[in-house]
C-alpha atoms as a PDB file:
ATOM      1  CA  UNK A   1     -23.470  -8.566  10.061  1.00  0.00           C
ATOM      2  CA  UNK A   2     -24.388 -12.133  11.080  1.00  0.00           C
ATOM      3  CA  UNK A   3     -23.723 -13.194  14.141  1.00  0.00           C
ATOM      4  CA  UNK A   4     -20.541 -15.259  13.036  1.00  0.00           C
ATOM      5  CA  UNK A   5     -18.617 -15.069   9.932  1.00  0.00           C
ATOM      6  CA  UNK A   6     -14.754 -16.275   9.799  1.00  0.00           C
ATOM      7  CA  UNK A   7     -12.317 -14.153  10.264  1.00  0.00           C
ATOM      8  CA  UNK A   8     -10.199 -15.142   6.833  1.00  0.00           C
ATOM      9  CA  UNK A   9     -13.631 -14.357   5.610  1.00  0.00           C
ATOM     10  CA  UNK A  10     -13.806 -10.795   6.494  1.00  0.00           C
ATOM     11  CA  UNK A  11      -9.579 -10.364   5.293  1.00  0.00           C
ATOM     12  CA  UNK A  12     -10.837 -10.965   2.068  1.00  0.00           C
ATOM     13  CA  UNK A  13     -13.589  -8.437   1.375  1.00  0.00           C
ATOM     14  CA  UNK A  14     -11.268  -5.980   3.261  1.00  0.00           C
ATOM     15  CA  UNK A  15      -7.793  -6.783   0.834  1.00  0.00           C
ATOM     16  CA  UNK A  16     -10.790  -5.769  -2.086  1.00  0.00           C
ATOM     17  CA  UNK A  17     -11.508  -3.064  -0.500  1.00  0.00           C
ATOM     18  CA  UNK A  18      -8.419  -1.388  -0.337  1.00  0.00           C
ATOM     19  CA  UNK A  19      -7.412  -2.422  -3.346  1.00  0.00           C
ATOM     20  CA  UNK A  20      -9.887  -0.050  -5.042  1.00  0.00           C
ATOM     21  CA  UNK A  21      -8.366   2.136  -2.890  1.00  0.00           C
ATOM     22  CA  UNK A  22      -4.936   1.825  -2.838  1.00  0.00           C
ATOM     23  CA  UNK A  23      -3.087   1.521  -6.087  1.00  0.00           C
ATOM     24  CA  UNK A  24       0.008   0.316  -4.572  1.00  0.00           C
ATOM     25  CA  UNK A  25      -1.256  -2.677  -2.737  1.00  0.00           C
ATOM     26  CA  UNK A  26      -0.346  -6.085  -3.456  1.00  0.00           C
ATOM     27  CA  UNK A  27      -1.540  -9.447  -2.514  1.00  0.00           C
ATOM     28  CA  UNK A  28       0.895 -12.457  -2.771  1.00  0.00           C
ATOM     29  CA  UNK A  29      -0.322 -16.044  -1.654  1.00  0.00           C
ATOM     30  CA  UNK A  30       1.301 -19.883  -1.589  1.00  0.00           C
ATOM     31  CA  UNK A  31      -0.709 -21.673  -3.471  1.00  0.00           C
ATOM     32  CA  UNK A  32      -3.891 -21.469  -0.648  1.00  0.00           C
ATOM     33  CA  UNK A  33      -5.753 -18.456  -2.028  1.00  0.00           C
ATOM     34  CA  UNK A  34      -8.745 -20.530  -1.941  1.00  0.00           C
ATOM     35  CA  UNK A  35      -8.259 -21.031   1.309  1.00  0.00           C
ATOM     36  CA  UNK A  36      -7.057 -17.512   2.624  1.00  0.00           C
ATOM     37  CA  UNK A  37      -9.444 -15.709   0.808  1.00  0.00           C
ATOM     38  CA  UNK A  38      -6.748 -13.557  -1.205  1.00  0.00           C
ATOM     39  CA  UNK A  39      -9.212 -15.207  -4.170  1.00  0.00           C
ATOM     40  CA  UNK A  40     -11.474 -12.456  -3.958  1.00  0.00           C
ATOM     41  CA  UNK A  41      -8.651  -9.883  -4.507  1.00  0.00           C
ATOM     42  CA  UNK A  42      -6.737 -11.890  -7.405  1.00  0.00           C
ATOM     43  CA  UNK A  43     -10.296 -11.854  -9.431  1.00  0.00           C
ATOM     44  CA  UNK A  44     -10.612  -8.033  -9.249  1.00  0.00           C
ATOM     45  CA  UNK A  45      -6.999  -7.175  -9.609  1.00  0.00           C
ATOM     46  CA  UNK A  46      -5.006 -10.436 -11.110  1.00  0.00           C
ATOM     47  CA  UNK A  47      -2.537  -8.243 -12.293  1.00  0.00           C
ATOM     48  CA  UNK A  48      -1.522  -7.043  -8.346  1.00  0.00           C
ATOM     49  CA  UNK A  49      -1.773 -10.699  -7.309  1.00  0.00           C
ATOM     50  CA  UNK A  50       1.062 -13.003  -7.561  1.00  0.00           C
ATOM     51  CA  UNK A  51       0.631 -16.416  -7.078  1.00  0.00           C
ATOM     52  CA  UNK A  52       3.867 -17.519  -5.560  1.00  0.00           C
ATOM     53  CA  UNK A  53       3.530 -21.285  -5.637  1.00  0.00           C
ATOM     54  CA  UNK A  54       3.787 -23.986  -2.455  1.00  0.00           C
ATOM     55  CA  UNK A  55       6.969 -22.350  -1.949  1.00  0.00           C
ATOM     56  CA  UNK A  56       6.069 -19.685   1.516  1.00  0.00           C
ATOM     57  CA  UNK A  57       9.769 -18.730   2.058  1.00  0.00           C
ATOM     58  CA  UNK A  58      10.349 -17.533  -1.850  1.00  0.00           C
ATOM     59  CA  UNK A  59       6.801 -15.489  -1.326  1.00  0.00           C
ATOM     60  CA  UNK A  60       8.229 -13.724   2.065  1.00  0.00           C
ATOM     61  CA  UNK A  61      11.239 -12.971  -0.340  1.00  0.00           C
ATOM     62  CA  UNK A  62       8.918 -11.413  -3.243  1.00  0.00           C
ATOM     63  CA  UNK A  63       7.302 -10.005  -0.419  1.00  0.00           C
ATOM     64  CA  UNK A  64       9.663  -8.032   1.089  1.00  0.00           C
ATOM     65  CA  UNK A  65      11.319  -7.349  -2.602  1.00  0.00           C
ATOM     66  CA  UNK A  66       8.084  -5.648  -3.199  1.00  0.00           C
ATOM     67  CA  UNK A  67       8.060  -3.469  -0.353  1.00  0.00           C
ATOM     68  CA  UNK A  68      11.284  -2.321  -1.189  1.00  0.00           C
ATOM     69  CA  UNK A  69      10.409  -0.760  -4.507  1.00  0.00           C
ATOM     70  CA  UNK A  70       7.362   1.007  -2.447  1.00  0.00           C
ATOM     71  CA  UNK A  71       4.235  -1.281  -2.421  1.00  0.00           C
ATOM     72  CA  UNK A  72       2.088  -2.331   0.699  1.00  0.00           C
ATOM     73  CA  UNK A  73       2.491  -6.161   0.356  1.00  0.00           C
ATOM     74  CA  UNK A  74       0.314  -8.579   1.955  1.00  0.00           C
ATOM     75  CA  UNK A  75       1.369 -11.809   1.681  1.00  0.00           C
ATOM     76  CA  UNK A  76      -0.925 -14.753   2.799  1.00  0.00           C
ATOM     77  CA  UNK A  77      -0.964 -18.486   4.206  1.00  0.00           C
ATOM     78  CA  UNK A  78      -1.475 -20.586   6.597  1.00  0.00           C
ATOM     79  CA  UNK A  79      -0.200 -19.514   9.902  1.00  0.00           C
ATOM     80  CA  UNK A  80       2.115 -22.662  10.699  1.00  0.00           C
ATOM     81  CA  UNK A  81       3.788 -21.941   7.442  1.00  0.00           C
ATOM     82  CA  UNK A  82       4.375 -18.380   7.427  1.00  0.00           C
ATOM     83  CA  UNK A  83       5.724 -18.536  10.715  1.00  0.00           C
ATOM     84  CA  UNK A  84       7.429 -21.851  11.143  1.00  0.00           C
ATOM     85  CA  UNK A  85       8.300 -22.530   8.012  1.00  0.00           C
ATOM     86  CA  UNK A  86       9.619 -19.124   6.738  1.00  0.00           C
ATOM     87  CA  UNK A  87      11.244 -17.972   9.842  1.00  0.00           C
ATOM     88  CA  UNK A  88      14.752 -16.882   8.539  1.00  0.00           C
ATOM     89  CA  UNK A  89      13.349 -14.848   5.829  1.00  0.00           C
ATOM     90  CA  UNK A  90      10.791 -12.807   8.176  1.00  0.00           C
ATOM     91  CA  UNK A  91      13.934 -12.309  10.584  1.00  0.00           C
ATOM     92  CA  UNK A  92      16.511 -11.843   7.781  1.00  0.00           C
ATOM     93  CA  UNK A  93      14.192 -10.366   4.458  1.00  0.00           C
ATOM     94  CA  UNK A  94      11.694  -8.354   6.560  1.00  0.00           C
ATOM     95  CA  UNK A  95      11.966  -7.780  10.360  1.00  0.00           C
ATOM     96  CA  UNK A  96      15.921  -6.728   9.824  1.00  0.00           C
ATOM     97  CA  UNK A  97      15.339  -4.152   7.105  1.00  0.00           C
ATOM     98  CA  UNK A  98      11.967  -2.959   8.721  1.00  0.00           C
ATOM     99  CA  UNK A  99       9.990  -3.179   5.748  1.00  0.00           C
ATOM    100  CA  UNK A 100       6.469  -2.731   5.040  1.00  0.00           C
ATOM    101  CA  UNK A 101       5.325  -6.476   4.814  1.00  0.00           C
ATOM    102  CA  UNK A 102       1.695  -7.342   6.261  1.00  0.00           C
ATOM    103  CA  UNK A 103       1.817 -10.792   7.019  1.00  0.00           C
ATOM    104  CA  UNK A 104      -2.004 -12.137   7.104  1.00  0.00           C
ATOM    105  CA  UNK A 105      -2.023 -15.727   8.475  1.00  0.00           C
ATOM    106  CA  UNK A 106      -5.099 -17.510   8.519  1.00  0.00           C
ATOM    107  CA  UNK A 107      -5.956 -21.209  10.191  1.00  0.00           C
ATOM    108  CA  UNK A 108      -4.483 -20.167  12.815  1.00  0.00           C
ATOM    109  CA  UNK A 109      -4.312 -22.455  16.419  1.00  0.00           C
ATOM    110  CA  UNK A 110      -5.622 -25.914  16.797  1.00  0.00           C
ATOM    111  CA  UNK A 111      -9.498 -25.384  15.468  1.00  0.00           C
ATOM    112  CA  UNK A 112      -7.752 -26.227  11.882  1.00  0.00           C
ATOM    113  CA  UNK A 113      -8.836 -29.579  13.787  1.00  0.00           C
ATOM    114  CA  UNK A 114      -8.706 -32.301  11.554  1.00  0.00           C
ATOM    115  CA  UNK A 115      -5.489 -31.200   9.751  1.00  0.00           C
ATOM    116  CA  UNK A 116      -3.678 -32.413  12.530  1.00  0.00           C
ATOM    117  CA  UNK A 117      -1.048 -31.438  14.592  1.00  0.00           C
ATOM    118  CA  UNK A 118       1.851 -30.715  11.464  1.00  0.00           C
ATOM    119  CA  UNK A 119      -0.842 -28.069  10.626  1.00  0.00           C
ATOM    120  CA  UNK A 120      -1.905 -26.574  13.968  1.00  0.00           C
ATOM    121  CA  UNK A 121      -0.149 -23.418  14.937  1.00  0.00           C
ATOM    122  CA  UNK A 122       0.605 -23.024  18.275  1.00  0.00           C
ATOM    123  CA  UNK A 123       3.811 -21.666  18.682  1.00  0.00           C
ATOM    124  CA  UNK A 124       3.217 -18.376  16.096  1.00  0.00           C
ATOM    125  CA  UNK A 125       2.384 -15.873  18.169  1.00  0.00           C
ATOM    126  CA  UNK A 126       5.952 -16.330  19.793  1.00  0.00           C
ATOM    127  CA  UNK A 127       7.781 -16.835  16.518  1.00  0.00           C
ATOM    128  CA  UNK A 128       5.936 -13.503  15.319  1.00  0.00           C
ATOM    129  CA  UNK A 129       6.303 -11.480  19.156  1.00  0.00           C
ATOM    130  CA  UNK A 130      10.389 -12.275  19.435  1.00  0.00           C
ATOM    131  CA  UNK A 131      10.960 -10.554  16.162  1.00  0.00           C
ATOM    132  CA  UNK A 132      11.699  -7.151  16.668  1.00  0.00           C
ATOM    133  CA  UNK A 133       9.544  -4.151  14.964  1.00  0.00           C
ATOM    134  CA  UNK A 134       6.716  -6.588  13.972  1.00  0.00           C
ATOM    135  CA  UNK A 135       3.612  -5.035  15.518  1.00  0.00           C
ATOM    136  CA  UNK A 136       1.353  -8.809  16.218  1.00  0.00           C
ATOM    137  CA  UNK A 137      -2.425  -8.858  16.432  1.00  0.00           C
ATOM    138  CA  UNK A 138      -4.528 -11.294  16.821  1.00  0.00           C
ATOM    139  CA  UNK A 139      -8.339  -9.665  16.535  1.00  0.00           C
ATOM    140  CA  UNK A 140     -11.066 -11.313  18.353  1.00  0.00           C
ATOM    141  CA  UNK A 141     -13.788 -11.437  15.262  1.00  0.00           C
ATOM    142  CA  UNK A 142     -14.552 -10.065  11.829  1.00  0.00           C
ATOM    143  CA  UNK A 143     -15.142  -7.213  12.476  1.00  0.00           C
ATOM    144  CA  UNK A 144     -12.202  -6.291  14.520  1.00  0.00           C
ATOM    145  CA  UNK A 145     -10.881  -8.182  11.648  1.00  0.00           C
ATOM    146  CA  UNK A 146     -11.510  -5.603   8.931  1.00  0.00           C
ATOM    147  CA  UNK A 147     -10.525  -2.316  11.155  1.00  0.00           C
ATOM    148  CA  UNK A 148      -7.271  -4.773  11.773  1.00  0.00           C
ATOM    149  CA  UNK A 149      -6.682  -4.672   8.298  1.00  0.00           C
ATOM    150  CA  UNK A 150      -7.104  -1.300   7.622  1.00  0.00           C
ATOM    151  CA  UNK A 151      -4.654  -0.269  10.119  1.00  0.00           C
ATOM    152  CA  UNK A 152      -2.396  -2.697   9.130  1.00  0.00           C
ATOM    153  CA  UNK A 153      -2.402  -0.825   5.598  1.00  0.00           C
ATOM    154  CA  UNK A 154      -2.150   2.609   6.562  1.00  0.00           C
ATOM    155  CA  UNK A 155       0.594   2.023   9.148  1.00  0.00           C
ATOM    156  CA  UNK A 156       4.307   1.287   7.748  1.00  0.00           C
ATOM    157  CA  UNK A 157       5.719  -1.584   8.903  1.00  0.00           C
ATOM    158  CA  UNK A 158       5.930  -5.426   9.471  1.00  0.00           C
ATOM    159  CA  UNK A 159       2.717  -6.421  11.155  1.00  0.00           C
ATOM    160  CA  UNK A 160       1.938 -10.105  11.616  1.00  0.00           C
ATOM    161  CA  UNK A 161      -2.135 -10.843  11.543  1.00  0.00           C
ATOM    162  CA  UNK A 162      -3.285 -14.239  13.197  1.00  0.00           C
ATOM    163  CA  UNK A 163      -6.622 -15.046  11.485  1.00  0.00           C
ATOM    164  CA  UNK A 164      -8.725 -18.408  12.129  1.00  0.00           C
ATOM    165  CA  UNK A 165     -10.162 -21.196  10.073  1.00  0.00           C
ATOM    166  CA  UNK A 166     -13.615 -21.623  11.150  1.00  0.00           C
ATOM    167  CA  UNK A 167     -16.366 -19.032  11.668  1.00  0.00           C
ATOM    168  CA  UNK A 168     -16.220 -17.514  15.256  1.00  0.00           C
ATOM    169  CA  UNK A 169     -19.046 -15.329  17.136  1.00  0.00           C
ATOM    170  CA  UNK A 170     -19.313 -11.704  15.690  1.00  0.00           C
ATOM    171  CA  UNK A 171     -18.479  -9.817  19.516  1.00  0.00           C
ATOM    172  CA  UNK A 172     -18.521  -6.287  18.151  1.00  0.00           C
ATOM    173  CA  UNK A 173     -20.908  -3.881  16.775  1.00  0.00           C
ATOM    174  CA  UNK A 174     -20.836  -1.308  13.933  1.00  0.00           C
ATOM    175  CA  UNK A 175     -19.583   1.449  16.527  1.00  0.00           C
ATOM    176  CA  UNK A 176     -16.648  -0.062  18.005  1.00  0.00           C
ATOM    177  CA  UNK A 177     -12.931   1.037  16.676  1.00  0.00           C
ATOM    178  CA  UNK A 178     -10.177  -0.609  17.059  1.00  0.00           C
ATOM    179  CA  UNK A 179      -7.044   1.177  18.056  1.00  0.00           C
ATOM    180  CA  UNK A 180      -3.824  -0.087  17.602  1.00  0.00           C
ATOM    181  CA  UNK A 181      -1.860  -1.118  20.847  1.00  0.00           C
ATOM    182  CA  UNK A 182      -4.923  -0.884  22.793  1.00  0.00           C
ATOM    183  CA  UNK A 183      -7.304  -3.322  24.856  1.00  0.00           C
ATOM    184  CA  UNK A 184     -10.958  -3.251  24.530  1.00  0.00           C
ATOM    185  CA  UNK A 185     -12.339  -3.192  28.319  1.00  0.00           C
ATOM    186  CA  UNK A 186     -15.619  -5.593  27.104  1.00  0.00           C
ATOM    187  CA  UNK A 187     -16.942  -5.655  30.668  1.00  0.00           C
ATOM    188  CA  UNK A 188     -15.951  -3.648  33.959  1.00  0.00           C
ATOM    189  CA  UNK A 189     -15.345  -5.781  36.900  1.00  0.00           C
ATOM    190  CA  UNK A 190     -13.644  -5.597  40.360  1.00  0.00           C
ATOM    191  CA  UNK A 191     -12.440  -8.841  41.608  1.00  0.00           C
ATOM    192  CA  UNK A 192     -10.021 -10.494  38.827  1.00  0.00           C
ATOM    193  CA  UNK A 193     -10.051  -9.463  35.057  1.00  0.00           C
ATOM    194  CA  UNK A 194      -9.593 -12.053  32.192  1.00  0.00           C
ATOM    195  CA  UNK A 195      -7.336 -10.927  29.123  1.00  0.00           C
ATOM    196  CA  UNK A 196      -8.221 -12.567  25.804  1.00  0.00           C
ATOM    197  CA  UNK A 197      -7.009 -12.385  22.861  1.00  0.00           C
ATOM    198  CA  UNK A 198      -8.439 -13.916  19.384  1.00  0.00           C
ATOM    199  CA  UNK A 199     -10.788 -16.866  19.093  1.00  0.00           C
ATOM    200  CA  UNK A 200     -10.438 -16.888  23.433  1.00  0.00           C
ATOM    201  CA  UNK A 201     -12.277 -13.279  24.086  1.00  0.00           C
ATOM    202  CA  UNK A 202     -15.892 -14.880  22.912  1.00  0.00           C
ATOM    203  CA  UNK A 203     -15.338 -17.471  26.052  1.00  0.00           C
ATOM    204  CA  UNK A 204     -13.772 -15.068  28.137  1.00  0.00           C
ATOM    205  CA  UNK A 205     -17.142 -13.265  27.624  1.00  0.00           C
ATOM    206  CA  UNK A 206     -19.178 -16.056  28.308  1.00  0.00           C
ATOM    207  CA  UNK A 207     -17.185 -17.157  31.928  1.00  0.00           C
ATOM    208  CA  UNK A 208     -17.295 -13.859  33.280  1.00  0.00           C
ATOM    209  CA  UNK A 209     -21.094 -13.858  32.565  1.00  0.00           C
ATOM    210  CA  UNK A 210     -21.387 -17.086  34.357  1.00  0.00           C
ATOM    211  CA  UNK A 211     -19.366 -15.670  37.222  1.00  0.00           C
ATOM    212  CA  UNK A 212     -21.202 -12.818  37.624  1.00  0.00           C
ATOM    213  CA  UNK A 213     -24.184 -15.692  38.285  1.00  0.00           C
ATOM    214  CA  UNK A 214     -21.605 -17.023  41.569  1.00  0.00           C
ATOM    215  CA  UNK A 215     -21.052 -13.346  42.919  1.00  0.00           C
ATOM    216  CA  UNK A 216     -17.342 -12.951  41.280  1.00  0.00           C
ATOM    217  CA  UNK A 217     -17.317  -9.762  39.203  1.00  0.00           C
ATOM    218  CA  UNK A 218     -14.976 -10.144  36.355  1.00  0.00           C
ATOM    219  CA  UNK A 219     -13.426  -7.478  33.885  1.00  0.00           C
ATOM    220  CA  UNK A 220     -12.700  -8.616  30.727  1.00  0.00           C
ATOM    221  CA  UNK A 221      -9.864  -7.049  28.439  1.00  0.00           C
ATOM    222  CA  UNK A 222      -9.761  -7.678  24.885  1.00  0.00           C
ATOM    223  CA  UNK A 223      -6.155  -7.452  23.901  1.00  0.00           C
ATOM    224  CA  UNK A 224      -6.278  -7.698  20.364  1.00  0.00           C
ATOM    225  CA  UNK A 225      -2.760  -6.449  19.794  1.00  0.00           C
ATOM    226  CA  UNK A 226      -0.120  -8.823  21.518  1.00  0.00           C
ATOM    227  CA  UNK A 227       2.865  -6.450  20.453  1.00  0.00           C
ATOM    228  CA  UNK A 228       3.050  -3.750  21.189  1.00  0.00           C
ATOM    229  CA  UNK A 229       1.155  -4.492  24.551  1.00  0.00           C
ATOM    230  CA  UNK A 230      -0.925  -2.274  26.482  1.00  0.00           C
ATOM    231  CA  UNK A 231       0.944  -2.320  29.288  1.00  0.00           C
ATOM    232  CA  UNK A 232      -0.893   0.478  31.063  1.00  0.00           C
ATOM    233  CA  UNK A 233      -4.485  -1.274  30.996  1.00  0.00           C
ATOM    234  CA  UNK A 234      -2.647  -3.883  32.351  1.00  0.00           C
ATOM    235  CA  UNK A 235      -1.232  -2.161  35.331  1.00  0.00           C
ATOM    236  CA  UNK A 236      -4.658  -0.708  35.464  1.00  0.00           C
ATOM    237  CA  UNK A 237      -6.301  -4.364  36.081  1.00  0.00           C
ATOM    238  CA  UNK A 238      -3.744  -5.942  38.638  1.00  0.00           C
ATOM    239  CA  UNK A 239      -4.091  -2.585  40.369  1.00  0.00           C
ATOM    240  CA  UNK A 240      -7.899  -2.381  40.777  1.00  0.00           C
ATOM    241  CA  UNK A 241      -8.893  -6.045  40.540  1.00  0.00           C
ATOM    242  CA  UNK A 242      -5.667  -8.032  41.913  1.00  0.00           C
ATOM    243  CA  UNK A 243      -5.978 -10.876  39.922  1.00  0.00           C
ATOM    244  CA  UNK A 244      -4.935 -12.193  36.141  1.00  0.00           C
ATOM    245  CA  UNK A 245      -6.283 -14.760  34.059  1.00  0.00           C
ATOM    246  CA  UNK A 246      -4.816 -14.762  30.392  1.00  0.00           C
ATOM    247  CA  UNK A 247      -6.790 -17.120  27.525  1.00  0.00           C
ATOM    248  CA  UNK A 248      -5.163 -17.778  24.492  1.00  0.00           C
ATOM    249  CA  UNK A 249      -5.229 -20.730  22.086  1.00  0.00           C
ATOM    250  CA  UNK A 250      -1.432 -21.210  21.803  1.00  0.00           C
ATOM    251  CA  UNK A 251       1.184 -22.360  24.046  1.00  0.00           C
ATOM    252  CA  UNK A 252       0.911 -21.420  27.536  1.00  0.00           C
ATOM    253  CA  UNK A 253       4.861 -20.240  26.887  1.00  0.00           C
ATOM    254  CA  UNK A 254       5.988 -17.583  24.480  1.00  0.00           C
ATOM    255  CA  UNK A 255       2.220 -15.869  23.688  1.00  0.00           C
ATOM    256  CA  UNK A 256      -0.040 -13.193  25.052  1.00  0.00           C
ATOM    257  CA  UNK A 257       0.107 -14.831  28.590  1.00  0.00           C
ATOM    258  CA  UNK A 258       3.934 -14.784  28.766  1.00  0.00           C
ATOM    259  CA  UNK A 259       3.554 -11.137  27.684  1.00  0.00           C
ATOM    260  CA  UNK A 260       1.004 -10.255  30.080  1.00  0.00           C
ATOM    261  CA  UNK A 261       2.844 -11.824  33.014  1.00  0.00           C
ATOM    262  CA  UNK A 262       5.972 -10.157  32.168  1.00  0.00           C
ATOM    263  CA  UNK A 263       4.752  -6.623  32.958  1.00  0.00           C
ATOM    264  CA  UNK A 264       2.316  -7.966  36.071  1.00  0.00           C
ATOM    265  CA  UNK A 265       6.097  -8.835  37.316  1.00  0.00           C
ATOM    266  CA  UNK A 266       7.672  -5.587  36.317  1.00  0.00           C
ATOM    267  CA  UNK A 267       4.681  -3.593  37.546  1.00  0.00           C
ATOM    268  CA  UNK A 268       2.057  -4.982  39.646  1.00  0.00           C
ATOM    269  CA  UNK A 269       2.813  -8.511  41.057  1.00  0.00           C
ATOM    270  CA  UNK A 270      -0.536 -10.146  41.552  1.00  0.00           C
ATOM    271  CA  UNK A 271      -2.114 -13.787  41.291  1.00  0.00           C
ATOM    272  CA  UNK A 272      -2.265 -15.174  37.696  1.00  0.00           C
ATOM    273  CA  UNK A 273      -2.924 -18.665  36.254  1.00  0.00           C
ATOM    274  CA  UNK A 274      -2.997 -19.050  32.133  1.00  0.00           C
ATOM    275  CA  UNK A 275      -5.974 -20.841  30.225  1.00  0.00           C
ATOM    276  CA  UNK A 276      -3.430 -21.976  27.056  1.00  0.00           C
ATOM    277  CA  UNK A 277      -2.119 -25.195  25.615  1.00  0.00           C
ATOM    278  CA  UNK A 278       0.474 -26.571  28.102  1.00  0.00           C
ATOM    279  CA  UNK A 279       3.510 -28.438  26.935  1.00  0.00           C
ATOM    280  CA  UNK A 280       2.327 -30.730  24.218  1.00  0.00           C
ATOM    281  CA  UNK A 281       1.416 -31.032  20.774  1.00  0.00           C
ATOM    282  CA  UNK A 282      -2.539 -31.446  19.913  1.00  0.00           C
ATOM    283  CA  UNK A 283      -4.250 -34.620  18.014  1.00  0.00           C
ATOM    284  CA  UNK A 284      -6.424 -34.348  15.514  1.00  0.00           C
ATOM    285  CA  UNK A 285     -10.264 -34.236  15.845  1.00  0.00           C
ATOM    286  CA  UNK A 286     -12.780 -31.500  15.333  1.00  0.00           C
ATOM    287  CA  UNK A 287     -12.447 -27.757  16.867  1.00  0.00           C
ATOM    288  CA  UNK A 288     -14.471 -28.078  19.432  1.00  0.00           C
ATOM    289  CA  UNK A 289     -13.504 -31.353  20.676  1.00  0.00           C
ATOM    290  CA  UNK A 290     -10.009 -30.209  21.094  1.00  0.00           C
ATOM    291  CA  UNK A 291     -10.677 -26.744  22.668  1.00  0.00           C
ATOM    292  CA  UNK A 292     -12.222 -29.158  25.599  1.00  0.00           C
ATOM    293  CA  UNK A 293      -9.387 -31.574  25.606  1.00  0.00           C
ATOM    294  CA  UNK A 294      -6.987 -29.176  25.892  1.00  0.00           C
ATOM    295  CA  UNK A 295      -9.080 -27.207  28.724  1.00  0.00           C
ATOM    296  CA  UNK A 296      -9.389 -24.111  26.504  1.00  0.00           C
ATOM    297  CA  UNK A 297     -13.294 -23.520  26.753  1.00  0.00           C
ATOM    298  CA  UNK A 298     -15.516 -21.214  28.546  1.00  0.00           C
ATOM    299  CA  UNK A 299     -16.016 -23.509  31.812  1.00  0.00           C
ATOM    300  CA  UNK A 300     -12.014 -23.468  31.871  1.00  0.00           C
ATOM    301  CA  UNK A 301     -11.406 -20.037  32.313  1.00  0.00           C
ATOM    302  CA  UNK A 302     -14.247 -19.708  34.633  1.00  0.00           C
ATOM    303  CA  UNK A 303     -12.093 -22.372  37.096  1.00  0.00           C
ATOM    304  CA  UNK A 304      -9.263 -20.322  36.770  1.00  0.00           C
ATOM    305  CA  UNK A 305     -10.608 -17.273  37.758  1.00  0.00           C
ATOM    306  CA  UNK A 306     -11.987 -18.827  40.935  1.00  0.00           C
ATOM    307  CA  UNK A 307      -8.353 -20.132  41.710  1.00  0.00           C
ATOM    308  CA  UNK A 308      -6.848 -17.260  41.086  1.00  0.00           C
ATOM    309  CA  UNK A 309      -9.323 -15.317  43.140  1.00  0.00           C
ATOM    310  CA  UNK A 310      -8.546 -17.780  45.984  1.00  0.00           C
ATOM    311  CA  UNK A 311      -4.643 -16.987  45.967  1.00  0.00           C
ATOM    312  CA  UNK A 312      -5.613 -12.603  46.118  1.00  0.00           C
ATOM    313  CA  UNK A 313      -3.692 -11.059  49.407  1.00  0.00           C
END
């Protein structure tokens, strides 16, 4: 495995995979298979690939049509699309009849970049999160990305999968498994704990390592599925470190911060602060430029951790 490959990238090979499998699953995509990766599936198996056109909200329709009869549909685009754009029919076509739709969204957040602010999704996650049934995950590289995948496959149900545009650092190893509804503890710490979630747990790495460096010693939870939560590793961390810092690349509101917060309220009340896009739309300009812009790097977590440590009882 190199030590980054795209996410998207990783969905691809995986959807082949299982289709040599799996007889019964089926890849749909809008017109962005290119894009998406889906390609690799629709040269193997053209006949269990349906091309559905730039029109997203007919494809969640033939989607969910699909699963009906008894397939395991995928259906593929770009993340502000499938979730802004086709809202009614994943609350109407697929989250109300429970079917088993896997809704793989890739270019994801604002490192799209230069596709500018009509493409950059930011408020997915809590489209996705206030739907109920839909199990949301958004994994933290690619090859989280494939075990995501899998799961999604084998397990009935509408899951929404939040995949990125560019490559990302490769954070796992051969021997890690993911488990559905379940953080990855990435490393132990006893003084605040940062939970991460996609593109955000390679920086959470990096600013607890820095930390470390300044005599703060910082857990760091992986919490690659957003719903269902795991509220108990959660509980865990206020409990034994007393403080919370959530990174996500999304809106501070509505996302895996809201979601975290909500059971540190229920459960634990401790410090928190949120590493997230506040209450704006992004420009356009390349990934990495905006991350800093919008304070979602390494350095910005690390800042809010101290804070947050600062405000402990």
């Amino acid at each position: 495995m190199p030590q980054e490959m795209s996410t998207r990238e990783a969905y691809g090979q995986t959807l082949v995979e299982l289709g040599r499998e799996n007889q019964d699953i089926v890849v749909l995509d809008a017109d962005l298979s290119r894009s998406t990766r889906t390609s690799l599936f629709a040269q193997e198996f053209p006949q269990r690939f349906f091309n559905c056109g730039i029109a997203e909200q007919n494809m969640m329709g033939i989607a969910a049509g699909l699963a009906a009869s008894g397939k395991i549909a995928f259906a593929s685009t770009f993340a502000i699309f499938a979730t802004a754009r086709c809202f009614d029919q994943l609350r109407m076509s697929i989250a109300q009849p429970h079917l088993n739709v896997k809704i793989v969204a890739t270019h994801s957040g604002i490192t799209v970049g230069e596709d500018g602010f009509s493409h950059h999704a930011i408020e997915d996650l809590a489209l996705a999160c206030s739907l109920p049934g839909f199990t949301v995950i958004a994994p933290a590289d690619a090859i989280e990305t494939t075990q995501v995948v899998r799961v999604a496959a084998a397990t009935y149900g509408p899951f929404y999968i939040r995949l990125s545009r560019p490559k990302t650092s490769v954070i796992y190893n051969s021997a890690y498994q993911f488990v559905l509804g379940k953080a990855a503890t990435l490393r132990a710490g006893t003084d605040a704990t940062i939970v991460a979630a996609g593109i955000m747990v390679a920086k959470a790495v990096e600013a607890a390592a820095s930390l470390s460096q300044k005599g703060i010693d910082c857990r760091v939870l992986s919490m690659p599925t957003i719903r269902p939560l795991d509220e108990q590793a959660i509980i865990q961390a206020a409990t034994e470190t007393g403080a919370i810092v959530t990174a996500e690349e999304h809106l501070e509101h509505g996302g895996l911060g809201s979601r975290v917060a909500h059971v540190v309220a229920q459960y634990q009340p401790v410090p928190m602060a949120f590493v997230a896009i506040k209450n704006t739309y992004v420009k356009s300009g390349k990934p990495e430029e905006l991350l800093e812009r919008y304070g979602l790097t390494a350095a910005n977590i690390e800042q809010a951790v101290h804070s947050t440590v600062l405000r402990k009882r």
